[in-house]
C-alpha atoms as a PDB file:
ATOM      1  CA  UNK A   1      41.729-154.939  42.138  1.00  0.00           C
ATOM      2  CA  UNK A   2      41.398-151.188  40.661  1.00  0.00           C
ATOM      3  CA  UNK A   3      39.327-151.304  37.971  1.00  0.00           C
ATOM      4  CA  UNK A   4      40.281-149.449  34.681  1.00  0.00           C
ATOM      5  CA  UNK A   5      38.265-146.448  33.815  1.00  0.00           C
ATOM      6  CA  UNK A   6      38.354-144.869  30.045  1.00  0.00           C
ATOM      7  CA  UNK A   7      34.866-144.183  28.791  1.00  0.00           C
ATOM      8  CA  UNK A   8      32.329-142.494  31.088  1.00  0.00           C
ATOM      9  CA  UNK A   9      28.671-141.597  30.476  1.00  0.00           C
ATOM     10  CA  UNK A  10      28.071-138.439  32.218  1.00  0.00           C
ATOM     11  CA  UNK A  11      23.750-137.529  32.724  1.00  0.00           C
ATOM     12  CA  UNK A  12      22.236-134.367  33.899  1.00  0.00           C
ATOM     13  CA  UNK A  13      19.562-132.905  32.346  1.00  0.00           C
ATOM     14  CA  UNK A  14      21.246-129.250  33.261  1.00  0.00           C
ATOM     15  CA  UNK A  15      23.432-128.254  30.268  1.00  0.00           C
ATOM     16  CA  UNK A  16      25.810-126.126  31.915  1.00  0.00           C
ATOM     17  CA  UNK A  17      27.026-128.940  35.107  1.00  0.00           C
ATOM     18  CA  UNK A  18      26.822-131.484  31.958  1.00  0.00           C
ATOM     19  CA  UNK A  19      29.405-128.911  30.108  1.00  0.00           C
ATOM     20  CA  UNK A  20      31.766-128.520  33.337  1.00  0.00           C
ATOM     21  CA  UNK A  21      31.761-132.618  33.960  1.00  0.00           C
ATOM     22  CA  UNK A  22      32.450-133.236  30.548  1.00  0.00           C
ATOM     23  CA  UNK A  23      35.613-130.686  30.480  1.00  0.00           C
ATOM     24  CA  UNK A  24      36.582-131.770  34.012  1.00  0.00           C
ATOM     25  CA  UNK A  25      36.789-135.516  32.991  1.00  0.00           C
ATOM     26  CA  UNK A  26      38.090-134.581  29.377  1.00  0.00           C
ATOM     27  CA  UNK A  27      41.124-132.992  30.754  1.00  0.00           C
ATOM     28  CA  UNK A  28      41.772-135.588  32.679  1.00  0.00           C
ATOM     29  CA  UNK A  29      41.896-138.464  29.687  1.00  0.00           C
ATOM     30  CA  UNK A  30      38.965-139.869  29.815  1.00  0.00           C
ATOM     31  CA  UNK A  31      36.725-140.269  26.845  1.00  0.00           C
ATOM     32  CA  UNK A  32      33.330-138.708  27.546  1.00  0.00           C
ATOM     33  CA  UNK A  33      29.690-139.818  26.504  1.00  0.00           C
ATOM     34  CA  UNK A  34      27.150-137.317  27.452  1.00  0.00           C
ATOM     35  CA  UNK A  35      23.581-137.732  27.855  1.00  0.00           C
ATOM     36  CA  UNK A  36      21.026-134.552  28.891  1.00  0.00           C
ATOM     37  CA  UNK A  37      17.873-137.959  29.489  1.00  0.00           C
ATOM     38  CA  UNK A  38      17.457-140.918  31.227  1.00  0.00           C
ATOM     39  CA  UNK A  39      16.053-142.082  27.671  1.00  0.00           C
ATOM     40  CA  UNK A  40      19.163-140.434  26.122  1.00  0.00           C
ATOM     41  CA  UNK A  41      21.216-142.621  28.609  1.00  0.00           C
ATOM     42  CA  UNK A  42      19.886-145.996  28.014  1.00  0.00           C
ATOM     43  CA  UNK A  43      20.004-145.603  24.189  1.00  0.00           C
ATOM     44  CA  UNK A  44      24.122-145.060  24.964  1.00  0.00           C
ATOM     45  CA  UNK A  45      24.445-148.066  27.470  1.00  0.00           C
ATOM     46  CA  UNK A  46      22.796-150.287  25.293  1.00  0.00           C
ATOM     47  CA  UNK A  47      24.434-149.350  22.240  1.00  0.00           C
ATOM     48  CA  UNK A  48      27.945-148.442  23.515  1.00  0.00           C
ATOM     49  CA  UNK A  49      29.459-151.457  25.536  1.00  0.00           C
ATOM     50  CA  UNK A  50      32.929-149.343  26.189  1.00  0.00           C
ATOM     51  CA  UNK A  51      30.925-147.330  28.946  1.00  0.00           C
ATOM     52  CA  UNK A  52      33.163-148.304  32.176  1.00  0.00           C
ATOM     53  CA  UNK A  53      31.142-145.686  34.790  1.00  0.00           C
ATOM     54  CA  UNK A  54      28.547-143.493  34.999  1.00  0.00           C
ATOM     55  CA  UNK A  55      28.231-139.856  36.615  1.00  0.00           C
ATOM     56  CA  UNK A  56      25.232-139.117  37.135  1.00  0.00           C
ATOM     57  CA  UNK A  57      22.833-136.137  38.554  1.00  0.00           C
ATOM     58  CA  UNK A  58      20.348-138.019  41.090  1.00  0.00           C
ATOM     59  CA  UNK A  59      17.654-135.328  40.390  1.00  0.00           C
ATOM     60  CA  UNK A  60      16.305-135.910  36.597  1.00  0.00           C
ATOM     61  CA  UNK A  61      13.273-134.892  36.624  1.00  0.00           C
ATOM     62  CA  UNK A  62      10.388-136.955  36.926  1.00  0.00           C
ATOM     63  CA  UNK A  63      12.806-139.669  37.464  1.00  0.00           C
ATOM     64  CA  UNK A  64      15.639-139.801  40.099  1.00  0.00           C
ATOM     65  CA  UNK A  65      19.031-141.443  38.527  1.00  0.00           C
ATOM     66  CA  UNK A  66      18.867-143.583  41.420  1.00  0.00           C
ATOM     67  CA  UNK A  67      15.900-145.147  40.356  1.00  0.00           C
ATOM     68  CA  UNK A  68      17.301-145.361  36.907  1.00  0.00           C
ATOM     69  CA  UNK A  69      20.193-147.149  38.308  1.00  0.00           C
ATOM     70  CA  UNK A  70      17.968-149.240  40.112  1.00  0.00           C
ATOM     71  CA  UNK A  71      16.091-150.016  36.699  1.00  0.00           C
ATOM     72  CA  UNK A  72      18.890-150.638  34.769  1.00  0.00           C
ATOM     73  CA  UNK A  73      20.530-153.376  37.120  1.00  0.00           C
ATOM     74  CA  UNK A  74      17.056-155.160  37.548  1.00  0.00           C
ATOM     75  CA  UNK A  75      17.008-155.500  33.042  1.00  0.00           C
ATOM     76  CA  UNK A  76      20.332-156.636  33.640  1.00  0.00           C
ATOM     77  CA  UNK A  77      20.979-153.776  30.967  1.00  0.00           C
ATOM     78  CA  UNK A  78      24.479-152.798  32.906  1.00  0.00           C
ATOM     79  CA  UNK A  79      27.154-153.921  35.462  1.00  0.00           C
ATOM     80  CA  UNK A  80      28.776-151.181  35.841  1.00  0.00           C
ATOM     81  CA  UNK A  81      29.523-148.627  38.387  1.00  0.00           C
ATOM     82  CA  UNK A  82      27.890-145.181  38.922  1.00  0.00           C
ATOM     83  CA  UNK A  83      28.863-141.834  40.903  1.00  0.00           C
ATOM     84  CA  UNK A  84      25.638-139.686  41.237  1.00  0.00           C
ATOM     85  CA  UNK A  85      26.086-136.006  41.909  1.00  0.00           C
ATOM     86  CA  UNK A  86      23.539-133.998  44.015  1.00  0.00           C
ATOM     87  CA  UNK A  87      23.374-131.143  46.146  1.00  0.00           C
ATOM     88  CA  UNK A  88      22.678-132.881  48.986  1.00  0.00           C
ATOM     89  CA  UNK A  89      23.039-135.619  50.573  1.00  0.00           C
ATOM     90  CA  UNK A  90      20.857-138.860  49.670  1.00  0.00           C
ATOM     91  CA  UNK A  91      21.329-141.990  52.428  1.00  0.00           C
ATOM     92  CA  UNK A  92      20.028-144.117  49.903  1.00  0.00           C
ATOM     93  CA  UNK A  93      23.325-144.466  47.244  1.00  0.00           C
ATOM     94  CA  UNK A  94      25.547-144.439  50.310  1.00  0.00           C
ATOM     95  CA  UNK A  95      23.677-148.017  50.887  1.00  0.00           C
ATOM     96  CA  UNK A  96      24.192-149.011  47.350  1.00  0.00           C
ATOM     97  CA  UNK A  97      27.344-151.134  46.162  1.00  0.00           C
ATOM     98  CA  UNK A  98      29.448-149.937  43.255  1.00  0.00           C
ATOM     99  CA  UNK A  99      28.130-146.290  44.137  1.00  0.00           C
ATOM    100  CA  UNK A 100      29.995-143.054  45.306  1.00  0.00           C
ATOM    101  CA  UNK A 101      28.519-139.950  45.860  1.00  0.00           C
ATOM    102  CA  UNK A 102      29.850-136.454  45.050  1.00  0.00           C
ATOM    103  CA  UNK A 103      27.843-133.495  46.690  1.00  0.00           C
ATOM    104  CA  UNK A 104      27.211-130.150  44.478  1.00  0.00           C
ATOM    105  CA  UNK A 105      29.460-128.029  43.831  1.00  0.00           C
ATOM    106  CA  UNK A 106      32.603-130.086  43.323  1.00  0.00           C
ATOM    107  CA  UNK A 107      36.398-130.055  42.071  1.00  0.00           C
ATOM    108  CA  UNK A 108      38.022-132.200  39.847  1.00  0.00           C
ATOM    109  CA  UNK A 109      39.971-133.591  42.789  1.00  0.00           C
ATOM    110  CA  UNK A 110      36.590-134.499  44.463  1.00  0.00           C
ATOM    111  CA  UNK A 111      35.079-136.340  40.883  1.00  0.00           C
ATOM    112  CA  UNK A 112      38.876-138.075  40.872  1.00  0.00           C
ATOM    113  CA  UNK A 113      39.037-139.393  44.336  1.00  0.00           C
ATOM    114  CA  UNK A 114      35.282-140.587  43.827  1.00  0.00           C
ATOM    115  CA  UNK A 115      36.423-142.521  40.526  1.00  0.00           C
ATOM    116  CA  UNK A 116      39.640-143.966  42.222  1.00  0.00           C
ATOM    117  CA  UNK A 117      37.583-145.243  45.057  1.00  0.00           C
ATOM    118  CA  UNK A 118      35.692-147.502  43.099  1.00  0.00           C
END
């Protein structure tokens, strides 16, 4: 079964690739939640129960977005599934269930497929 994607939380704590997700999604009908920290983030998850996916950077700081997916499944806080964008390669979200990974830089068609795979 597909599942239906509207509302998407998109975190980075860089403006400018926070800016370029947004539009990328935006144009492609999807309502957009941003979030520039992982405190930022939570707040919306809790408070916003239409969030159906998350994008997010896996460098955050002093935090990695892995380990804030991590957290947030363990508070059974969210169910939901989660693309993380980095510039490299991580092994450990390729072991993780309901994750993609998109590497930096990426096209629309790459943060598509990644949603569609899910």
């Amino acid at each position: 079964m597909t599942r239906v994607i509207k509302k998407i939380l998109v975190i980075d704590d860089e403006e400018d690739v926070l800016i370029i997700v947004e539009d990328m999604l935006l144009q492609n009908n999807f309502q957009v939640v941003t979030a520039t920290s992982l405190a930022m983030a939570k707040e919306v998850l809790i408070k916003d129960q239409d969030i159906s996916l998350v994008v997010s950077d896996i460098n955050l700081g002093s935090f990695s977005g892995i380990d804030f997916y991590k957290e947030l499944k363990k508070e059974g806080i969210c169910a939901i599934p989660f693309i993380f964008m980095s510039g490299y390669v991580d092994s450990q979200v390729l072991k993780i269930d309901d994750c993609r990974l998109i590497t930096k830089p990426f096209s629309v068609e790459d943060i598509l497929a990644a949603i569609r795979s899910l």
